[in-house]
Protein backbone atom coordinates (compact mmCIF):
# COMPACT_ATOMS: atom_id res chain seq x y z
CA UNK A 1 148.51 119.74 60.78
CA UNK A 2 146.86 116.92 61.61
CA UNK A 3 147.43 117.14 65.01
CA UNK A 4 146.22 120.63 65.59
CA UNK A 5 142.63 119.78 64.27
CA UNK A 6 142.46 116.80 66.08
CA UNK A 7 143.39 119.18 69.39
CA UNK A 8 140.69 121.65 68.30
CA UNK A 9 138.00 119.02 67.85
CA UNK A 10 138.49 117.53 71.06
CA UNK A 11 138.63 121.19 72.21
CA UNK A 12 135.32 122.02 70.60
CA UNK A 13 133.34 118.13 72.10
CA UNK A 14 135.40 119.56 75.47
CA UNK A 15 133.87 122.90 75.38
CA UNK A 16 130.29 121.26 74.57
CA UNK A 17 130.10 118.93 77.34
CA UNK A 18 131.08 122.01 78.94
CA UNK A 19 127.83 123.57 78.43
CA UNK A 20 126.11 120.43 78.81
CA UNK A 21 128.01 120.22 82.36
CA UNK A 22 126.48 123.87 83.03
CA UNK A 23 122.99 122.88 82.33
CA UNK A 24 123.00 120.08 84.65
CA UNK A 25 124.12 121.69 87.03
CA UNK A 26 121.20 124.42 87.19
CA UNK A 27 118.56 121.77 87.14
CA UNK A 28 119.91 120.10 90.67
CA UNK A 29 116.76 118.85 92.54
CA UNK A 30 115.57 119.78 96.28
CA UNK A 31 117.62 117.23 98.33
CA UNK A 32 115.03 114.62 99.96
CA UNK A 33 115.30 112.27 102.65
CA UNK A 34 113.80 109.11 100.21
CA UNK A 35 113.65 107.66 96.80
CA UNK A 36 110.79 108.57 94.79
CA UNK A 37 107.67 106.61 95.64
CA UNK A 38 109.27 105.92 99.35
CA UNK A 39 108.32 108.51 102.50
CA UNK A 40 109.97 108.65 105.49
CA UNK A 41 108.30 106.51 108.56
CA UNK A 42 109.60 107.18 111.95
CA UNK A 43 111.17 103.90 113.51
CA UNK A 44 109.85 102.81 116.57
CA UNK A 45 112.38 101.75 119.46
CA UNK A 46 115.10 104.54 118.14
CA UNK A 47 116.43 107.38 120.25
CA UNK A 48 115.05 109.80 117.67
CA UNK A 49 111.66 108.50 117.69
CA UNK A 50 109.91 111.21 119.04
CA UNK A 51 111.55 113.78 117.08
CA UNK A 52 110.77 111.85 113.77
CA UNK A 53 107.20 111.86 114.27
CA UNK A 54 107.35 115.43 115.39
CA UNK A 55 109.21 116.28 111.99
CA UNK A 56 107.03 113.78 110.23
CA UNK A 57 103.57 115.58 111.30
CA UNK A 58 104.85 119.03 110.96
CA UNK A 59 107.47 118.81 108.11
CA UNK A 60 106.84 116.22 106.06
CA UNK A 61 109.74 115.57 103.56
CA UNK A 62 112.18 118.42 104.32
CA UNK A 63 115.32 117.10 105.59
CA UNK A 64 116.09 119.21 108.28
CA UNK A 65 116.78 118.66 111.86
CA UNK A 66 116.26 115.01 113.04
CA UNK A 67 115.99 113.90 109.06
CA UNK A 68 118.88 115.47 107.53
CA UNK A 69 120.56 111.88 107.80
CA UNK A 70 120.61 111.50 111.71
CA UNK A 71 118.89 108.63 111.69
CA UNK A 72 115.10 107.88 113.37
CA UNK A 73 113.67 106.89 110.17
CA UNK A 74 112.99 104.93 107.32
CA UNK A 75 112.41 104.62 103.46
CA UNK A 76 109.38 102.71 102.71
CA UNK A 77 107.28 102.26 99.95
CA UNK A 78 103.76 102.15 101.58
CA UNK A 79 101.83 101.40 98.13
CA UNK A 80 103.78 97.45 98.92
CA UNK A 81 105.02 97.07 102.33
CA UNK A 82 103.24 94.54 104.19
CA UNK A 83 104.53 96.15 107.50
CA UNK A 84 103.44 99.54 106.80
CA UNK A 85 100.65 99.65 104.04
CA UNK A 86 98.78 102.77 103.01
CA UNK A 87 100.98 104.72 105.43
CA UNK A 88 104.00 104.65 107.81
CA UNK A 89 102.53 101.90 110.69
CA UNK A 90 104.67 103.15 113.31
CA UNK A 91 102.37 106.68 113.21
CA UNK A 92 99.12 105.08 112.91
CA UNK A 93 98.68 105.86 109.12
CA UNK A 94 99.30 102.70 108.08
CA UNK A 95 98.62 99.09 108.64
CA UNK A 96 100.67 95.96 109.34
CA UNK A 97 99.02 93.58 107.20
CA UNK A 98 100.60 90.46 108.38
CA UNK A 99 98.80 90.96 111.92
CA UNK A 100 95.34 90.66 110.22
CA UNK A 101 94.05 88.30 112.71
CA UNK A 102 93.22 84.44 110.71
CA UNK A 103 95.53 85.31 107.90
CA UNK A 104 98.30 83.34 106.37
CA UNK A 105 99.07 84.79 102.70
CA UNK A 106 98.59 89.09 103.09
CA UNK A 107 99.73 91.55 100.66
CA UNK A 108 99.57 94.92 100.04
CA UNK A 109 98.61 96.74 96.65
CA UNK A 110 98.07 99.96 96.24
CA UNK A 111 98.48 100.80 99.83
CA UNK A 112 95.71 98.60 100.95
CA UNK A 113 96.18 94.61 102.65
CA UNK A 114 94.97 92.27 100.77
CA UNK A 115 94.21 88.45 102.65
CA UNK A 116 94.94 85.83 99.81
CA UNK A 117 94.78 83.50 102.70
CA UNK A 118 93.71 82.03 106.13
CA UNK A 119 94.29 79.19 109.33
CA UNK A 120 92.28 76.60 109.07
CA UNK A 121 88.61 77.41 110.16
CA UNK A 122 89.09 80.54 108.87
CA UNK A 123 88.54 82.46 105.34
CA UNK A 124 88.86 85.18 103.31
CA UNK A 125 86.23 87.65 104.35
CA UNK A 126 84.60 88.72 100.20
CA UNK A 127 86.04 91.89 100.89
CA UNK A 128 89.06 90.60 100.79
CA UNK A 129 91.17 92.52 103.68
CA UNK A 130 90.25 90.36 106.23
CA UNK A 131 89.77 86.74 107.76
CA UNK A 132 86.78 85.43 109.11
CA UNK A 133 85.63 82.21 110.83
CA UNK A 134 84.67 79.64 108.65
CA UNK A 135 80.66 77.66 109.52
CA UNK A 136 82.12 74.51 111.14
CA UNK A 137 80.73 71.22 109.13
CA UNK A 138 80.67 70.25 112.94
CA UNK A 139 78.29 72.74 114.02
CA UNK A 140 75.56 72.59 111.17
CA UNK A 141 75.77 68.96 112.28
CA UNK A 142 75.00 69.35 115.63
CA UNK A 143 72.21 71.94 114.87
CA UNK A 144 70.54 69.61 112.84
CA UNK A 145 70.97 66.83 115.54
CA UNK A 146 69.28 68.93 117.70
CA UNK A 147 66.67 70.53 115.42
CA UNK A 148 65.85 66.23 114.87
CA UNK A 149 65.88 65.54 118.73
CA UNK A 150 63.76 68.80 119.15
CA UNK A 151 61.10 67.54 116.32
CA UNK A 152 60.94 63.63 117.70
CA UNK A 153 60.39 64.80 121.37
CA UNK A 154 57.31 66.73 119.87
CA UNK A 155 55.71 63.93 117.77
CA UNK A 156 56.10 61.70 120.83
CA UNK A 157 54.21 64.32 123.28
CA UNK A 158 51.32 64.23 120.48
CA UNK A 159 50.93 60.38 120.40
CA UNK A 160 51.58 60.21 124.06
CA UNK A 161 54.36 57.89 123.97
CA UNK A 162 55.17 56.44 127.46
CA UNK A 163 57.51 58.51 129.25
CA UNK A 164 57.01 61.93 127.65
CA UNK A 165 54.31 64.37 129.30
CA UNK A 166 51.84 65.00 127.46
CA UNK A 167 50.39 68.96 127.28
């Protein structure tokens, strides 16, 4: 007796997961080519190239034809990805953030590079996304070395000073 409810409970939790099974099965999601938050970014150098950024332009995510898993592409988050920020890089969209010209330390956040920092004589532009050349210590110097000449050479053409013209 004991046996034959045990059977018909595990019938019944059998019968459930059943249904449950069912359920699942009607709420399958649209196949696509990447993760959530990734897109697809044609990859330069690959015999498919062309044809991904043809199907990139024109179809976006549908995986069909070139993108339904024979290769030409990538997965790339391009919210993060230093090679490819704000958009795939290898169709323009994007930017490679670690060719920022000056820059050592890059990022991206939200899709956008980010210079945390640059070479030497260089720095951090206040925007932030790029580098820019530093004011040499040098150069200030050398502009008030001349500014100093450029005063003294004056003063001695008013007090006519031998050797300097006088107007």
């Amino acid at each position: 007796m004991r046996w034959t409810i045990a059977v018909a409970v595990l019938g019944l939790i059998g019968s459930l997961s059943g249904v449950e099974a069912s359920k699942k099965k009607k709420d399958i999601k649209p196949k696509t080519l990447c993760p959530v938050d990734e897109i697809a970014c044609p990859i330069i150098g690959s015999t498919t190239y062309d044809e991904a950024v043809e199907h990139h332009f024109k179809l976006k995510g549908e995986v069909t034809g070139v993108m339904a898993g024979y290769g030409g592409y990538e997965c790339i988050n391009t919210s993060e990805a230093l090679d490819s920020c704000g958009g795939c890089a290898s169709t323009g969209e994007g930017h490679d953030c670690t060719r920022i010209r000056g820059s050592v330390g890059v990022g991206c956040e939200a899709g956008k590079c980010v210079v945390f920092s640059c070479k030497s004589g260089w720095r951090p532009a206040l925007s932030g996304d790029k580098c820019v050349r530093a004011a040499s210590v040098e150069g200030k110097n050398a502009a008030r070395a001349g500014a100093k000449r450029h005063i003294s050479a004056r003063r001695m053409r008013r007090h006519g000073v031998a050797g300097v013209v006088s107007p």
